[in-house]
N, C-alpha and C. Protein backbone atom coordinates (compact mmCIF):
# COMPACT_ATOMS: atom_id res chain seq x y z
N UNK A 1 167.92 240.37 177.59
CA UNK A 1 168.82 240.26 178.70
C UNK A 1 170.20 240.68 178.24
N UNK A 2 171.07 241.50 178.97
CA UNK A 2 172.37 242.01 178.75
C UNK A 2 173.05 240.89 180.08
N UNK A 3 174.09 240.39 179.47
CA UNK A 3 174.73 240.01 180.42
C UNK A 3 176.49 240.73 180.03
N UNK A 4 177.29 240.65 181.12
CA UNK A 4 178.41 241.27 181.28
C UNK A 4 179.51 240.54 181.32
N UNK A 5 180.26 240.00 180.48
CA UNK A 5 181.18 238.94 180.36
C UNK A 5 182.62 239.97 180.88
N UNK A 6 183.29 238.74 181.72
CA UNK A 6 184.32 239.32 182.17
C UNK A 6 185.39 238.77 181.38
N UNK A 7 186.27 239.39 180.61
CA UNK A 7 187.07 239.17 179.83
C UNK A 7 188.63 239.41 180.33
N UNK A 8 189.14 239.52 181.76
CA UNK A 8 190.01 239.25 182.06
C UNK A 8 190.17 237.57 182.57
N UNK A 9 191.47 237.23 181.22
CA UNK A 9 191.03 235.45 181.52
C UNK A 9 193.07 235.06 182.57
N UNK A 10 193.22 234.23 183.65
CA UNK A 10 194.38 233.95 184.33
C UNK A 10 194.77 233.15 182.80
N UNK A 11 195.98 233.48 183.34
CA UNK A 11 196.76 232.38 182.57
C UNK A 11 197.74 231.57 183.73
N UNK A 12 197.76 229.80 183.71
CA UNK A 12 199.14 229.53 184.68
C UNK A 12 199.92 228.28 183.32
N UNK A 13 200.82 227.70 183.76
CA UNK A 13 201.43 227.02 183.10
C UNK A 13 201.79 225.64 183.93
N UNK A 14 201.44 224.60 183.25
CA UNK A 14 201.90 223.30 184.34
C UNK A 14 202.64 222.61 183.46
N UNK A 15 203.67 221.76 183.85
CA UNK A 15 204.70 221.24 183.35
C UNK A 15 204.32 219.32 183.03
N UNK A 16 203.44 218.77 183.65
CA UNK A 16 202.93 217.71 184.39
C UNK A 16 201.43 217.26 184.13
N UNK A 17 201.05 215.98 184.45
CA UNK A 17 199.82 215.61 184.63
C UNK A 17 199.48 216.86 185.63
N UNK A 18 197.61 216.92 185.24
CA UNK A 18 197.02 218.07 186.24
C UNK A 18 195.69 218.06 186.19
N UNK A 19 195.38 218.37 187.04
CA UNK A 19 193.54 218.14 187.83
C UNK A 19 192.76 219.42 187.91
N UNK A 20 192.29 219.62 186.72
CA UNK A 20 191.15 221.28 187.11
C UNK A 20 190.90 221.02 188.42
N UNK A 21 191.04 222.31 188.68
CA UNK A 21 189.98 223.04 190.03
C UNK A 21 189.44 224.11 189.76
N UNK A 22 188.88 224.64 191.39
CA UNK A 22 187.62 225.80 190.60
C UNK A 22 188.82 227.20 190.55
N UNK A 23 190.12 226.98 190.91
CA UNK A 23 190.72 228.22 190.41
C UNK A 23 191.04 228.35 188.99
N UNK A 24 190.78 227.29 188.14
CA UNK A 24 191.02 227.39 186.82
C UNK A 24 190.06 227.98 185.80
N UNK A 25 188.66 228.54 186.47
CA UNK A 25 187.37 229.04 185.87
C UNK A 25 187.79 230.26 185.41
N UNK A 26 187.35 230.20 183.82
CA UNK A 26 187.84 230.93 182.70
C UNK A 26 189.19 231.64 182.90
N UNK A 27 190.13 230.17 182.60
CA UNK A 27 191.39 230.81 182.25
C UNK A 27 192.25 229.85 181.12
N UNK A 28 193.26 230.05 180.58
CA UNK A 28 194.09 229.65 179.71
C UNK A 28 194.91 228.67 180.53
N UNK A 29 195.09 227.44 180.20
CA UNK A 29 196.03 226.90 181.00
C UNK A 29 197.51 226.09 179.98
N UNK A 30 198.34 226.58 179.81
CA UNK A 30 199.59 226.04 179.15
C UNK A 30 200.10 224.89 179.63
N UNK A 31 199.96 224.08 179.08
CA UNK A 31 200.73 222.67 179.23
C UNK A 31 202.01 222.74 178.44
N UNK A 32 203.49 222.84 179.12
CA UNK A 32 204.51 222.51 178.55
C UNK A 32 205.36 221.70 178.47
N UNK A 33 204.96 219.81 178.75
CA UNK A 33 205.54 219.18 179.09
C UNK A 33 205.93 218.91 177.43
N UNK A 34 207.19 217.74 177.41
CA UNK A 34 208.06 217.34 176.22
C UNK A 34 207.36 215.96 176.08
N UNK A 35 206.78 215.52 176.82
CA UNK A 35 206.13 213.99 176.43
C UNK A 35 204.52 214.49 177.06
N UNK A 36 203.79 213.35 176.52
CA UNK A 36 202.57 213.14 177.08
C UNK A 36 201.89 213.73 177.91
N UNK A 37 201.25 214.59 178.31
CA UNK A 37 200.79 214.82 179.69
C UNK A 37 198.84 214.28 179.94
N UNK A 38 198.40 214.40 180.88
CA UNK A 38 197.34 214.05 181.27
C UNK A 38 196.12 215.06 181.84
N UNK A 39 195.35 215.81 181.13
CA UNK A 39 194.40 216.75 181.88
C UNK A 39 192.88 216.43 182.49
N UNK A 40 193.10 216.44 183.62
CA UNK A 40 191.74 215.44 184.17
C UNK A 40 190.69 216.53 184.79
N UNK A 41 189.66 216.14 183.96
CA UNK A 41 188.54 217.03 184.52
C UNK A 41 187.75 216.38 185.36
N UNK A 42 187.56 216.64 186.68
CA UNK A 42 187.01 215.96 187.90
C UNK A 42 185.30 216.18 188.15
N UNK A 43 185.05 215.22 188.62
CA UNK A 43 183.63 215.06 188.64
C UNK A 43 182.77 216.13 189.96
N UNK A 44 181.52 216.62 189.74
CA UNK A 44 180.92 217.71 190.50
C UNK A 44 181.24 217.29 192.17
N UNK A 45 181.47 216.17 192.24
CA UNK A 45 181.61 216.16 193.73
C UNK A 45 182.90 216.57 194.22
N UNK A 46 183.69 216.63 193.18
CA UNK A 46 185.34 216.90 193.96
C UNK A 46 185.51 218.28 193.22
N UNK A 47 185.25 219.02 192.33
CA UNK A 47 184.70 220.28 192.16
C UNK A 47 183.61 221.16 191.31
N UNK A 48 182.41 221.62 191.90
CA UNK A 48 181.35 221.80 191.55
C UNK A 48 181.64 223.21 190.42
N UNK A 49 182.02 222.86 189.40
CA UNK A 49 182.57 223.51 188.59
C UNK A 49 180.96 224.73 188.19
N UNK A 50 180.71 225.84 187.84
CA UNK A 50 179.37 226.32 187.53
C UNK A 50 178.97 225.91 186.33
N UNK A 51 177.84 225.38 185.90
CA UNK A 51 177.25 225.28 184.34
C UNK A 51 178.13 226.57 184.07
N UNK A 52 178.51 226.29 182.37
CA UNK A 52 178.88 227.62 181.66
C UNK A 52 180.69 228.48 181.89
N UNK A 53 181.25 227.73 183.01
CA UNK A 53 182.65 227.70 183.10
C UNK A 53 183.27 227.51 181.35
N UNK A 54 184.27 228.19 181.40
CA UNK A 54 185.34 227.65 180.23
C UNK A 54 186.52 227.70 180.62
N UNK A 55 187.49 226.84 179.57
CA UNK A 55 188.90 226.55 180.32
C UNK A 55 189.42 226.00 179.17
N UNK A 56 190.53 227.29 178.56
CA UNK A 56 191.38 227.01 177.38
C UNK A 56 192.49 226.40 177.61
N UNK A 57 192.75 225.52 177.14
CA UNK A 57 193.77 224.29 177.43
C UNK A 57 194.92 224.29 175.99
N UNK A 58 196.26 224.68 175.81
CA UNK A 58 197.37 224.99 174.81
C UNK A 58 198.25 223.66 175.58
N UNK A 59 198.60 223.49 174.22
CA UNK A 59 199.73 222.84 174.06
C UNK A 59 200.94 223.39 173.73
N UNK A 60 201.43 224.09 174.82
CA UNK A 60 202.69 224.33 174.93
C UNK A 60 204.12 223.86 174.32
N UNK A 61 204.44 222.42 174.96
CA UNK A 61 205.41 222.21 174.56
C UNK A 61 205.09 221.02 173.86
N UNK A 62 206.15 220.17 173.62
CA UNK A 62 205.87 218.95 172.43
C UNK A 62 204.86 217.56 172.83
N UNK A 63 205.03 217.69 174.12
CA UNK A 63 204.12 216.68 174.58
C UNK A 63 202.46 216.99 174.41
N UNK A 64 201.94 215.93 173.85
CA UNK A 64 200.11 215.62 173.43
C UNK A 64 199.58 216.04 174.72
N UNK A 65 198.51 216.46 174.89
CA UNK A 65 197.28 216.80 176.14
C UNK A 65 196.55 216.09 175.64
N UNK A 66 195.88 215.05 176.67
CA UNK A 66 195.08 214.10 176.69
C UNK A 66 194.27 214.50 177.80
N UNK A 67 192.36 214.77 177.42
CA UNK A 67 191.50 215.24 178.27
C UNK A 67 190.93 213.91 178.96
N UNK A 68 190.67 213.73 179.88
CA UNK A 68 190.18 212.29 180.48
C UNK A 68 189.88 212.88 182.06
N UNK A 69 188.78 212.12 182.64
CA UNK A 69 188.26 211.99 183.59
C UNK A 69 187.12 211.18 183.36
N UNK A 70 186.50 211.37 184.40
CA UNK A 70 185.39 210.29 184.77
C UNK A 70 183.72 211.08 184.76
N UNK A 71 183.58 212.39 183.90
CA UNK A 71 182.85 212.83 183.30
C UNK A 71 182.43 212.89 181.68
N UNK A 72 181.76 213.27 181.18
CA UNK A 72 181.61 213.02 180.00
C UNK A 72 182.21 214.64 179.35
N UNK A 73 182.48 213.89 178.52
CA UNK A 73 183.37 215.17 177.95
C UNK A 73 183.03 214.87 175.95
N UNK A 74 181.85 215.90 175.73
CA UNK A 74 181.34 215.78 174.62
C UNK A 74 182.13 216.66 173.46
N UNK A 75 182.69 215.56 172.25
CA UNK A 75 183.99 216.50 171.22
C UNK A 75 183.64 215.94 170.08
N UNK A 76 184.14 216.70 168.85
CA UNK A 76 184.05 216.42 167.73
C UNK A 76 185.83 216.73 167.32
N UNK A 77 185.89 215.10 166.90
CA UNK A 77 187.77 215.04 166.31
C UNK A 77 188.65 214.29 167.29
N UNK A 78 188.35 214.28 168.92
CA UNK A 78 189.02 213.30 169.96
C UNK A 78 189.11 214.02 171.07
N UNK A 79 189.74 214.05 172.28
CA UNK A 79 190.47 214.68 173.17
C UNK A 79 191.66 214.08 173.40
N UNK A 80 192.29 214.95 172.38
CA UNK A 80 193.84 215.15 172.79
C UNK A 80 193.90 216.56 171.66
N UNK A 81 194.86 217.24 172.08
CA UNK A 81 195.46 218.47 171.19
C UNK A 81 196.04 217.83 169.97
N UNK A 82 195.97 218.32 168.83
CA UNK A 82 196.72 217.97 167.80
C UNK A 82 198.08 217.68 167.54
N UNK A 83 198.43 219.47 167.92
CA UNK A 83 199.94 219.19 168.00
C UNK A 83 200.18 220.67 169.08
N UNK A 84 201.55 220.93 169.13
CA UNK A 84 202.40 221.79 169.89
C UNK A 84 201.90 223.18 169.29
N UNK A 85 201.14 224.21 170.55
CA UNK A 85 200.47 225.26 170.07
C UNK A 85 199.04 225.57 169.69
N UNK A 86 198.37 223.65 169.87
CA UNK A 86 196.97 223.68 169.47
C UNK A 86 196.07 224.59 170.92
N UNK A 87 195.26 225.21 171.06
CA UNK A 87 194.33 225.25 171.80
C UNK A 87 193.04 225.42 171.26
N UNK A 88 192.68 224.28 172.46
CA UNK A 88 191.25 224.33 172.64
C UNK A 88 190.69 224.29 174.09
N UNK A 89 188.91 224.71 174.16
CA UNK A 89 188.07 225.00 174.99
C UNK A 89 187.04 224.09 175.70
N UNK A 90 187.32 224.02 176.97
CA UNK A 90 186.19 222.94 177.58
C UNK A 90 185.36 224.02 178.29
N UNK A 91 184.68 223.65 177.69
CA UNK A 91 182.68 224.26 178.83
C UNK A 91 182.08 223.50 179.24
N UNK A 92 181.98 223.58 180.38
CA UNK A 92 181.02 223.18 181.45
C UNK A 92 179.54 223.35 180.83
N UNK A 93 178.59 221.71 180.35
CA UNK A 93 177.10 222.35 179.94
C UNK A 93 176.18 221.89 180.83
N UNK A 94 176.78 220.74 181.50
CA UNK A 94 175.51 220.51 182.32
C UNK A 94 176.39 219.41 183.58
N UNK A 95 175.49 219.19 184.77
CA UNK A 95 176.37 218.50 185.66
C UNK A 95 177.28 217.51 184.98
N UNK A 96 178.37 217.25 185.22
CA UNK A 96 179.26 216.08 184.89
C UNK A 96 179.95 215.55 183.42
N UNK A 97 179.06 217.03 182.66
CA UNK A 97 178.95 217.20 181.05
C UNK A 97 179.56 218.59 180.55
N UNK A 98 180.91 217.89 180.06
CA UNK A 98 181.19 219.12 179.65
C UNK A 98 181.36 219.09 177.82
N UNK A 99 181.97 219.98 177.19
CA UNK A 99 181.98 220.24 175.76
C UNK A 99 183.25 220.54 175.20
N UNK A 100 183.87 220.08 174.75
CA UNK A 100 185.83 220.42 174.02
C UNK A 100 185.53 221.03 172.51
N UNK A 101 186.03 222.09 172.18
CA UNK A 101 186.02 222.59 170.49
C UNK A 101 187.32 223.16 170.54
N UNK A 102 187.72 223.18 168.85
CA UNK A 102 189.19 223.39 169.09
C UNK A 102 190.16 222.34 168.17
N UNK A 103 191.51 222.54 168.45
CA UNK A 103 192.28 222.04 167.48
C UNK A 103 192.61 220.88 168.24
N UNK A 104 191.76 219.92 167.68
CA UNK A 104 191.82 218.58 168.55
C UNK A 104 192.07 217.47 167.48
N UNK A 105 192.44 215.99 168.12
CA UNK A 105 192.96 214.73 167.33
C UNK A 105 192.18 213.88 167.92
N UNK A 106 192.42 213.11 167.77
CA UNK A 106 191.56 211.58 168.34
C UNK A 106 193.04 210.71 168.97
């Protein structure tokens, strides 16, 4: 099987706590807040994200990204970014199950 990966990925930037949606499917998203922020990945009923989605998540500015929602979100090292500039990748593997790799902390 050949499949055809589309390699034009959006990039947006949020300043703030923020809630994937399905406009965020395979793109880079910059977090540049100075404190803390909050990235919530929402469960299939509020958006039916596709098995196999990805969604690169940077730490922009000095404030930590903390991944949390009310799905399972399977990582090795924590969900939160390390530090300022870390990115890492959430995939979608199965309903309500997704996967984080990447420059992550606990």
């Amino acid at each position: 099987m050949i499949k055809v990966i589309n390699t034009n990925m959006e990039c947006s930037t949020k300043n703030g706590n923020y809630t994937l949606d399905l406009r965020d499917i395979n793109s880079l998203i910059t977090m540049t807040s100075t404190s803390g922020v909050l990235l919530t990945v929402p469960t299939d009923s509020v958006a039916n994200f596709p098995v196999g989605t990805s969604i690169a998540v940077r730490q922009g500015g000095a404030g930590q990204v903390t991944i949390t929602g009310s799905v399972t979100v399977n990582n090795v090292g924590g969900l939160k970014t390390a530090a300022q500039y870390s990115i890492s990748s959430l995939t979608k593997v199965a309903a309500n199950t997704w996967t984080i790799v990447g420059n992550l902390s606990a």
